[in-house]
N, C-alpha and C. Protein backbone atom coordinates (compact mmCIF):
# COMPACT_ATOMS: atom_id res chain seq x y z
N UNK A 1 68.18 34.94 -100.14
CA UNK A 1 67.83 33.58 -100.48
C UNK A 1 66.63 33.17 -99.62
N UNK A 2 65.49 32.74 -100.29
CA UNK A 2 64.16 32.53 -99.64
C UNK A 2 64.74 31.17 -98.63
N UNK A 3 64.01 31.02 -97.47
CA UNK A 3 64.13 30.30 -96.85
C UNK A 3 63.05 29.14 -97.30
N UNK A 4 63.71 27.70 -97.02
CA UNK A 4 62.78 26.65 -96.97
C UNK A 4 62.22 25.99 -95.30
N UNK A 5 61.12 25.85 -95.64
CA UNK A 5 60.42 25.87 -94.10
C UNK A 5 59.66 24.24 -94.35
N UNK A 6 59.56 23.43 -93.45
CA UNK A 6 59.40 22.11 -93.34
C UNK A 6 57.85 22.57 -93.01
N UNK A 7 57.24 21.30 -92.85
CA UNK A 7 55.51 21.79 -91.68
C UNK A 7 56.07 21.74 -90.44
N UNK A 8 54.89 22.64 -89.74
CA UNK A 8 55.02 22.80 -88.78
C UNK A 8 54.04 23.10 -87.99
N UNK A 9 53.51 23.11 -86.15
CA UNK A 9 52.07 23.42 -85.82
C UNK A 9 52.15 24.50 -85.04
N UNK A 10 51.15 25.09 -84.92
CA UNK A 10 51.07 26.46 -83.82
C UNK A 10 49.79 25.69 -82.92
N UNK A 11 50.11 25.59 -81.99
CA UNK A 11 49.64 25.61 -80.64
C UNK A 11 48.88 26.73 -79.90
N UNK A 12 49.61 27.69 -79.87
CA UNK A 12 48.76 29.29 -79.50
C UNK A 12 49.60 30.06 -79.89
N UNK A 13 49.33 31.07 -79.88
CA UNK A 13 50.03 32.59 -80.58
C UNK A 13 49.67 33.86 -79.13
N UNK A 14 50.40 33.88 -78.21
CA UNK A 14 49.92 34.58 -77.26
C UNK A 14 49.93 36.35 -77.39
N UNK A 15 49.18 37.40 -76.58
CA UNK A 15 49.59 38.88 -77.17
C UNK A 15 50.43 39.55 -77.14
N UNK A 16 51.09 39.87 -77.92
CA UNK A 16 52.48 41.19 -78.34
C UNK A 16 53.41 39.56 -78.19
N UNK A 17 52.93 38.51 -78.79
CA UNK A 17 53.94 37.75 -79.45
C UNK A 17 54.61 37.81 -80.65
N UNK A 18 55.55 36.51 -80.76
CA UNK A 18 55.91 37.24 -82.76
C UNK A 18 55.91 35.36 -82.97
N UNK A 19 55.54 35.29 -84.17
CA UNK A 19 55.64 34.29 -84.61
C UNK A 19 56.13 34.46 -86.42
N UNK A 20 57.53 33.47 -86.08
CA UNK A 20 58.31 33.58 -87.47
C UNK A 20 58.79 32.71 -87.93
N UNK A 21 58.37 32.37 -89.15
CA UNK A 21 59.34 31.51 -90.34
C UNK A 21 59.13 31.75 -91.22
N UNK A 22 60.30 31.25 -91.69
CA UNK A 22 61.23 31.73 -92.77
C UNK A 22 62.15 33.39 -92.56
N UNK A 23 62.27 33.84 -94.09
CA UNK A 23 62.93 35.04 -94.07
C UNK A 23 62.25 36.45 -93.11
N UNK A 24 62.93 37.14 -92.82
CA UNK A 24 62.47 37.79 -92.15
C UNK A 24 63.41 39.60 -92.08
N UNK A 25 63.10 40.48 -92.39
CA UNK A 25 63.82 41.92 -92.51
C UNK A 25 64.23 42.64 -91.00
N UNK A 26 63.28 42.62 -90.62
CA UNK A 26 62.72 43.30 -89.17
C UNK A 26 61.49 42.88 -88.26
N UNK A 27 61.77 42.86 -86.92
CA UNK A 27 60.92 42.09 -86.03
C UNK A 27 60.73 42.54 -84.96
N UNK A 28 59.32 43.63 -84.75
CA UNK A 28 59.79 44.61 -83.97
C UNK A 28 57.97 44.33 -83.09
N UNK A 29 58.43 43.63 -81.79
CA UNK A 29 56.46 43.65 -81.22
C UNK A 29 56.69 44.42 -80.08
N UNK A 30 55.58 45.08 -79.95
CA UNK A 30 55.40 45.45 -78.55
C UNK A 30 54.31 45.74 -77.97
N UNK A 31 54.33 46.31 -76.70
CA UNK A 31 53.17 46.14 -75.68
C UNK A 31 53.04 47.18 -75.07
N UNK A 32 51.57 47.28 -74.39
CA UNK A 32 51.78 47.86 -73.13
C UNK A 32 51.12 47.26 -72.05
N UNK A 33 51.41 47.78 -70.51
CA UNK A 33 51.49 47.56 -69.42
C UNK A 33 50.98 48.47 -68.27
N UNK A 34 50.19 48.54 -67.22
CA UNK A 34 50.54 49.26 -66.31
C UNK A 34 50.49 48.50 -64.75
N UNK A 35 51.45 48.24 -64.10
CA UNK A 35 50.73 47.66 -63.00
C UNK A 35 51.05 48.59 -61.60
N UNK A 36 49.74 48.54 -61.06
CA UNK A 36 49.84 48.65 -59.89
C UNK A 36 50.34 47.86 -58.51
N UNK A 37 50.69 47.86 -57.59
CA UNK A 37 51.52 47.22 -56.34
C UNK A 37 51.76 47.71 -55.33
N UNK A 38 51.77 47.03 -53.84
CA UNK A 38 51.76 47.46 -52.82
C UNK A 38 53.24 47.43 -52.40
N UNK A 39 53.57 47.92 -51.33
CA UNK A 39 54.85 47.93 -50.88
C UNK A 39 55.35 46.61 -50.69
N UNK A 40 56.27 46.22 -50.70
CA UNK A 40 56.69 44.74 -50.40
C UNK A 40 56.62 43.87 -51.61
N UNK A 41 55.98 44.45 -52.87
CA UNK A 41 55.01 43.23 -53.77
C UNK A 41 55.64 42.72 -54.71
N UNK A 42 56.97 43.07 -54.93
CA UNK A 42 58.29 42.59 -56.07
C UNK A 42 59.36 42.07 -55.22
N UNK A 43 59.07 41.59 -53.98
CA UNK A 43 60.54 41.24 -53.07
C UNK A 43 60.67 39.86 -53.82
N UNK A 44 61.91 39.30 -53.90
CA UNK A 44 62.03 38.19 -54.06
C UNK A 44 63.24 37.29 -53.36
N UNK A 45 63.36 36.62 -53.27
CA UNK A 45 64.93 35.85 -52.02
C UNK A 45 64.12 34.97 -51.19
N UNK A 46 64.94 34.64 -50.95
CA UNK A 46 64.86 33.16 -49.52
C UNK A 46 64.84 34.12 -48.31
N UNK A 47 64.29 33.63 -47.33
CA UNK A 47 64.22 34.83 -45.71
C UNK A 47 64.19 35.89 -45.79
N UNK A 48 63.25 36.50 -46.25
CA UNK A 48 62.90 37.93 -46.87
C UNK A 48 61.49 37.96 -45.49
N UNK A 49 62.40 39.51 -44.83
CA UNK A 49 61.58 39.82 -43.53
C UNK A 49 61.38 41.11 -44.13
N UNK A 50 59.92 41.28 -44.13
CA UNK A 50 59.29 42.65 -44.78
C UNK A 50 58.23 43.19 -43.31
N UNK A 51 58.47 44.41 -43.48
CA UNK A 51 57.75 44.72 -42.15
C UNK A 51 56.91 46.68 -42.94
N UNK A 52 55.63 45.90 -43.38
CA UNK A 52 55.16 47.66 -43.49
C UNK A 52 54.06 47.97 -43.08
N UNK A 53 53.86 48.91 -42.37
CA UNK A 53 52.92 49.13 -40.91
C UNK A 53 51.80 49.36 -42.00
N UNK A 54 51.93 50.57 -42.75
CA UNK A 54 50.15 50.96 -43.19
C UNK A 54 50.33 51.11 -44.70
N UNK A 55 50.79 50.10 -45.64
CA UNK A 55 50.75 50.44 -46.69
C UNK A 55 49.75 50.31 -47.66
N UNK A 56 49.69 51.99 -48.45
CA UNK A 56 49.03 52.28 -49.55
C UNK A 56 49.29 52.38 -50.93
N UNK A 57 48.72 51.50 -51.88
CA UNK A 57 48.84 51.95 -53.31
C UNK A 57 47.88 52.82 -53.68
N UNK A 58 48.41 54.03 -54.09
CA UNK A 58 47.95 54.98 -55.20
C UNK A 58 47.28 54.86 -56.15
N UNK A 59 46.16 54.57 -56.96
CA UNK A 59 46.38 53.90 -58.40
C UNK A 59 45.45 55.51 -59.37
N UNK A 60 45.36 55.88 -58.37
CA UNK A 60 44.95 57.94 -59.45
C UNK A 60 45.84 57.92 -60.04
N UNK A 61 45.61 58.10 -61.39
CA UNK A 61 46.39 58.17 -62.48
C UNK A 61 45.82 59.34 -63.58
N UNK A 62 46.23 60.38 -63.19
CA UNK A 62 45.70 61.57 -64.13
C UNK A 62 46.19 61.62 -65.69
N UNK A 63 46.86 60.95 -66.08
CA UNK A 63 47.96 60.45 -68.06
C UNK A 63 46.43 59.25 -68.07
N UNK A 64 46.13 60.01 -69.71
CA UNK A 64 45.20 58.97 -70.41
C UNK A 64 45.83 57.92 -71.30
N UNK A 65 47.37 58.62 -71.92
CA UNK A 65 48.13 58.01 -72.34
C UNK A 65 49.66 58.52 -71.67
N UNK A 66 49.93 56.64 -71.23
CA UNK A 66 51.54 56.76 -70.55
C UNK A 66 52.68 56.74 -71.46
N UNK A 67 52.63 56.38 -72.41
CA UNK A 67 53.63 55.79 -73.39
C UNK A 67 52.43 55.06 -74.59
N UNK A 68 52.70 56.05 -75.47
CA UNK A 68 51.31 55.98 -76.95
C UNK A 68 52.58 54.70 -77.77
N UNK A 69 51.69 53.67 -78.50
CA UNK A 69 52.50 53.04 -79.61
C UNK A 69 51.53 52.97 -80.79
N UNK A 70 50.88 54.16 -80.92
CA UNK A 70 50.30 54.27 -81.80
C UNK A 70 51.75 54.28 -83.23
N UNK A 71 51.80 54.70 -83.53
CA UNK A 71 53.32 54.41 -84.44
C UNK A 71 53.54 53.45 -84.39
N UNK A 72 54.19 52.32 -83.82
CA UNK A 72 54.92 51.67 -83.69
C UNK A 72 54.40 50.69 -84.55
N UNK A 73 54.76 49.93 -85.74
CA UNK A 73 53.89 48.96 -86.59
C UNK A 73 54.97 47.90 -86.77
């Protein structure tokens, strides 16, 4: 049964978003990502004592592709 859809406004549509109305089969977005980070750089909490003498991020990355979504439609 087709759906009935009122008006409505789009504001922004941001990337590897989904924007939907009405009927819909399958709803499948995705992305990719890579981030780099130093030691300490995802802590999160209240009184968080981090102590790292000489830290190095790596970011040599010898993979041209980490995870392909070429497929993925």
């Amino acid at each position: 049964m087709p759906a009935i859809v009122g008006a409505f406004k789009v504001n922004s549509v941001g990337t590897s978003s989904v924007l939907h109305i009405g009927d819909v089969l399958n709803i499948s977005p995705y992305s990719e990502v890579k981030t780099f980070a130093g030691a300490g750089s995802f802590n999160t909490g209240d009184g968080l004592n981090i102590f790292n003498q000489n830290s190095v991020t790596n970011t040599y990355d010898r993979d041209l592709v980490d995870q392909p979504t070429v497929l993925n439609a």
